[in-house]
Every structure is written in C-alpha cells, then in structure tokens.
Protein backbone atom coordinates (compact mmCIF):
# COMPACT_ATOMS: atom_id res chain seq x y z
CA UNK A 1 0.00 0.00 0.00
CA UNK A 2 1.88 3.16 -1.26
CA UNK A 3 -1.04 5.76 -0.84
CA UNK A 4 -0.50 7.06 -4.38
CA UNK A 5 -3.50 8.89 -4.97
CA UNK A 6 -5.81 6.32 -8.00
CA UNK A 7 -4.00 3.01 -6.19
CA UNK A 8 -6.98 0.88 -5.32
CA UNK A 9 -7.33 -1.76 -2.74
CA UNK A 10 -9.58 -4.76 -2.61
CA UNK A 11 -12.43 -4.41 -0.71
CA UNK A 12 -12.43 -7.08 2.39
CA UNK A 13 -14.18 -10.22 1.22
CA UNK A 14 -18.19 -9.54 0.52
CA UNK A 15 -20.85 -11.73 -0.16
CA UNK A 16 -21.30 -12.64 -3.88
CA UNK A 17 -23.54 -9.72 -5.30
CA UNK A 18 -27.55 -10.52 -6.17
CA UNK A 19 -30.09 -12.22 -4.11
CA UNK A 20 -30.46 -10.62 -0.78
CA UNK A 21 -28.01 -7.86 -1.20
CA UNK A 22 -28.55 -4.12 -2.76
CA UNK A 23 -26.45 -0.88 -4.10
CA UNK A 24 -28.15 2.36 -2.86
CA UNK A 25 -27.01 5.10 -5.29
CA UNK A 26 -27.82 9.14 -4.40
CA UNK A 27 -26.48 12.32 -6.62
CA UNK A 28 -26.97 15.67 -5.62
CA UNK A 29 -25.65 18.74 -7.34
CA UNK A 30 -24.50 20.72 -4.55
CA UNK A 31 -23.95 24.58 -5.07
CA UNK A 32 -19.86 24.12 -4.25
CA UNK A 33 -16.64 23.63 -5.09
CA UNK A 34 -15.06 20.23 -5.22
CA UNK A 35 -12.77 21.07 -2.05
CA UNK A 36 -15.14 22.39 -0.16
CA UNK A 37 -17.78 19.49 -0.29
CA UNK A 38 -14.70 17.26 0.12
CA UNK A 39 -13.95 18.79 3.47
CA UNK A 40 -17.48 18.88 4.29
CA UNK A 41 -17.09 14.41 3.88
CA UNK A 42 -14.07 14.24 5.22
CA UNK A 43 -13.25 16.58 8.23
CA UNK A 44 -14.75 15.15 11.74
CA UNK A 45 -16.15 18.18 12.87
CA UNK A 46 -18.39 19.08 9.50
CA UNK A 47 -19.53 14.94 9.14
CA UNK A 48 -20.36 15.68 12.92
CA UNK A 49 -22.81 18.15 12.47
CA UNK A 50 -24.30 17.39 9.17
CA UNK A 51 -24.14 13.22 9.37
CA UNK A 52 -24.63 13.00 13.13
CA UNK A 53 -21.42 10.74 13.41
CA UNK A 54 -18.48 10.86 15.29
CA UNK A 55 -15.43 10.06 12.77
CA UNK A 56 -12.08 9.11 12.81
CA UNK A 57 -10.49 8.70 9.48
CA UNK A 58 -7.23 7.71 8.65
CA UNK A 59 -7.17 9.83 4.86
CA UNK A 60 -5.12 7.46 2.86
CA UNK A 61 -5.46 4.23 0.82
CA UNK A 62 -5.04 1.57 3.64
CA UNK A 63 -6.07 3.88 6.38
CA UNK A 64 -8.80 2.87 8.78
CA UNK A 65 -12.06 4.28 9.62
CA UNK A 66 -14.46 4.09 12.69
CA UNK A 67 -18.00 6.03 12.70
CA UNK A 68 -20.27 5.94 14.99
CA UNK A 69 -23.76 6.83 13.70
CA UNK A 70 -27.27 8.06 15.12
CA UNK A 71 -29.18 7.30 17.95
CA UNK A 72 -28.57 3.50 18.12
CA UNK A 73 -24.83 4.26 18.06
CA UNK A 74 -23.83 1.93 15.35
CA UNK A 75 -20.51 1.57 14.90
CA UNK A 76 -18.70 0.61 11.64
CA UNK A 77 -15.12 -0.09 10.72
CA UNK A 78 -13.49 -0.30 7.84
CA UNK A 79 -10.14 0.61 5.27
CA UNK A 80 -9.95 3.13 3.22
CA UNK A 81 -10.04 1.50 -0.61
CA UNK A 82 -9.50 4.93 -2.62
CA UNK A 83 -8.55 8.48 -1.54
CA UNK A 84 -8.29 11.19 -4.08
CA UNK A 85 -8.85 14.40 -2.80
CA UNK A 86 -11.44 16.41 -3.70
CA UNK A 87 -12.75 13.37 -6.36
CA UNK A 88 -12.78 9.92 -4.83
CA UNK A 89 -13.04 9.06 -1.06
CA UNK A 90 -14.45 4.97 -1.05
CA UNK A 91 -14.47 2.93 2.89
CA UNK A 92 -15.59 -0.20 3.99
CA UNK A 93 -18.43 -0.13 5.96
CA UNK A 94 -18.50 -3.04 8.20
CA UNK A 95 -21.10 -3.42 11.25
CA UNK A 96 -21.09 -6.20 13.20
CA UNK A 97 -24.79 -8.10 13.94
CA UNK A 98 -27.21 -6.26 16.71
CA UNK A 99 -30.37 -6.13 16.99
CA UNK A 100 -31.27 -3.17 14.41
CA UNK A 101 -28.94 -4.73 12.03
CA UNK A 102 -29.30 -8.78 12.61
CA UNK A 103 -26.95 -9.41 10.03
CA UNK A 104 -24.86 -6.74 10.53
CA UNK A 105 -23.69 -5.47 7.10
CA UNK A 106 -20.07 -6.19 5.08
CA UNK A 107 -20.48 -3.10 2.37
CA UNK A 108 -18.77 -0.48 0.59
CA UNK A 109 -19.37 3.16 0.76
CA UNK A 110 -18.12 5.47 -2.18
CA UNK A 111 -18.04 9.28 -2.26
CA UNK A 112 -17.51 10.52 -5.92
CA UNK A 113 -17.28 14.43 -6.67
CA UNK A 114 -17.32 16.00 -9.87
CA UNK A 115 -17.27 19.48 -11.06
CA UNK A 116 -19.72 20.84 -12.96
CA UNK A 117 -21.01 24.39 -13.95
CA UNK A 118 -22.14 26.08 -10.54
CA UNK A 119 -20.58 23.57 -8.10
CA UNK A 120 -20.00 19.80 -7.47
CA UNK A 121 -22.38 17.19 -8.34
CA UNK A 122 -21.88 14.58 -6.07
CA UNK A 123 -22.49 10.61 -6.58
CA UNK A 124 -22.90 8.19 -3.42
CA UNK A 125 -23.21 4.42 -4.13
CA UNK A 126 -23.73 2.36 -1.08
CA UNK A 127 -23.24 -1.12 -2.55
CA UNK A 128 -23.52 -5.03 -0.88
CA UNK A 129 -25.99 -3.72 1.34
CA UNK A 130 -28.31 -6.38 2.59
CA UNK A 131 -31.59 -5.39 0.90
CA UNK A 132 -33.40 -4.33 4.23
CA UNK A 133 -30.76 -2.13 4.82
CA UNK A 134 -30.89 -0.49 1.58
CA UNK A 135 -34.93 -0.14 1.52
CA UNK A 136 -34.20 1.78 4.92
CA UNK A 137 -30.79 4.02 4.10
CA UNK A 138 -32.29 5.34 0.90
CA UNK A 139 -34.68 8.02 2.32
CA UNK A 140 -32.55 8.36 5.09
CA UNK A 141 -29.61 9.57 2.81
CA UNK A 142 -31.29 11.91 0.87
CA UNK A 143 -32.05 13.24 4.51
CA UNK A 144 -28.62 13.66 5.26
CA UNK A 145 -27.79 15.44 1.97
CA UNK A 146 -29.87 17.30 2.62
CA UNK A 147 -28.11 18.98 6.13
CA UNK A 148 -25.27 18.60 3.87
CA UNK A 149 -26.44 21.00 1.50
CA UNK A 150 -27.35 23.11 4.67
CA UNK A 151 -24.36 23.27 6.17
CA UNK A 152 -22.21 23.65 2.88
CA UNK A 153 -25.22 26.78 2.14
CA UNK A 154 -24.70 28.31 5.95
CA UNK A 155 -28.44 27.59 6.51
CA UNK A 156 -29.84 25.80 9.80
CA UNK A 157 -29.22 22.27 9.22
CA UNK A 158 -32.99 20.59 9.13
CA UNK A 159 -33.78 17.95 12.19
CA UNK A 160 -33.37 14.88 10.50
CA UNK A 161 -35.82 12.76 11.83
CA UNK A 162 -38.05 15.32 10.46
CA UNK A 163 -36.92 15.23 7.43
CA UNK A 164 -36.58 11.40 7.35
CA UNK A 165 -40.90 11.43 7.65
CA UNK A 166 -41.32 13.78 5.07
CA UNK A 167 -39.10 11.93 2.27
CA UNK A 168 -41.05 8.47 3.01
CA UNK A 169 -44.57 10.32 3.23
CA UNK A 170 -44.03 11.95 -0.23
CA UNK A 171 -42.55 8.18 -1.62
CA UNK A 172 -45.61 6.95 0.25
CA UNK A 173 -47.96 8.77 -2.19
C-alpha cells in the first residue's frame, strides 16, 4: 500500500452480489466547489454536524475508519479503498450483527465528486448492502444530503428525523 493517490485496494471479502443484497445510489448537485464538499465528507467536525457521526479517518489508501452513527450508536469499521482528494473518497463499511442490524452489514461506501457548472455534483453508491438495509438508508440519505447542502449553504441544518418522515410520506404517495 503506497497511498499514491488512484491506487486501489480490494475491498475485504463480501458476499457474492444478487439475491439478498442491494447498491443504494444518491447524486446531488450541490452549489460548491469540489474542495469544499470534500472537506465537508471528510473533516470530523463538518460529518459531525451534518451526518450526526463521530469520525475518525485515517485519509489514505489503507487507512482505517471508525463512525459511529445516530441514535442506536452503530458503529462501523473499515479501510480506506481509494482516496483522491477532492474526487474519490471509497471505505468499507463493516457493522457487526445487533439487533437493528441482525446481520450486521459487510459493504462499501463510495463518495464521488465532480465538477460541474455552478458547483460539485456529487455521486454516493452504497453497494452489498443487505436489501433491508438499503430499503431503509435510501430516504434516510437523501435526509442527510440534505443537512449537507445546509451546512455547505450556511443555513440551519434541518432535524433529521423530520426530514426522514417527510421523504417516506411523499414516496408513500
């Protein structure tokens, strides 16, 4: 592992892909530069506030991470597979079983950013997600992008569980 920036690792071993597992993918353009979305993803104190998780990141190809998320406190661990600043940031996402997550969950989590006219449009793909998982994170990420979008904007970041109802009462209809 040299940490030249493009160098890929191989994500721990997953399940094959199909049956019960999923890939959650999100874009949002996002009024912003590149570098400063990147730093809103990467730097513990912005993921904090907008992705209610505490962070520790090691920001190279190899390097671990450890989030702890929400109200449940799940915890996942993981390496770092790619780290490109501001383009590429991609993580395992490992969480071991509880009783939210029975089977816990062996996935990866990628962060793409691209520049476009205006700002940043910015791809997530959440992929080997058990499929229960993924029926649950999708409205729940688009909640979280959008405090992101707060946060990057200066506006009051919106209460997320609020937020969370609203997305799956306007799916609902």
């Amino acid at each position: 592992m040299t940490g030249i920036p493009g160098e890929k690792l191989p994500p721990a071993e997953l399940p094959p892909p199909g049956g019960a597992l999923a890939t959650l993918v999100v874009r949002r353009f996002l009024r912003h530069s590149p570098p400063e979305v990147w730093t809103a993803l990467t730097d513990p104190d912005q993921v904090r506030q907008w992705f209610l998780t505490e962070a520790k990141v090691d920001g190279r190809i190899g390097g671990t991470i450890e989030m702890t998320t929400g109200s449940f406190r799940v915890q996942a661990t993981g390496r770092v597979l790619s780290w490109e600043p501001p383009r590429l940031y991609e993580y395992e996402w490992n969480v071991a079983p509880r009783p939210s997550l029975p089977e816990g969950e062996r996935s990866i989590v990628r962060w793409e950013l691209r520049p476009v006219e205006g700002g940043t449009q910015l791809t997530l793909t959440h992929s080997h997600l058990t499929r229960s998982t993924a029926d649950v994170f999708g409205a729940g990420m688009e909640a979280f992008l959008d405090r992101l979008e707060a946060q990057l904007d200066g506006r009051p970041l919106p209460d997320w569980e609020e937020r969370l109802r609203d997305i799956r009462g306007a799916k609902a209809r």
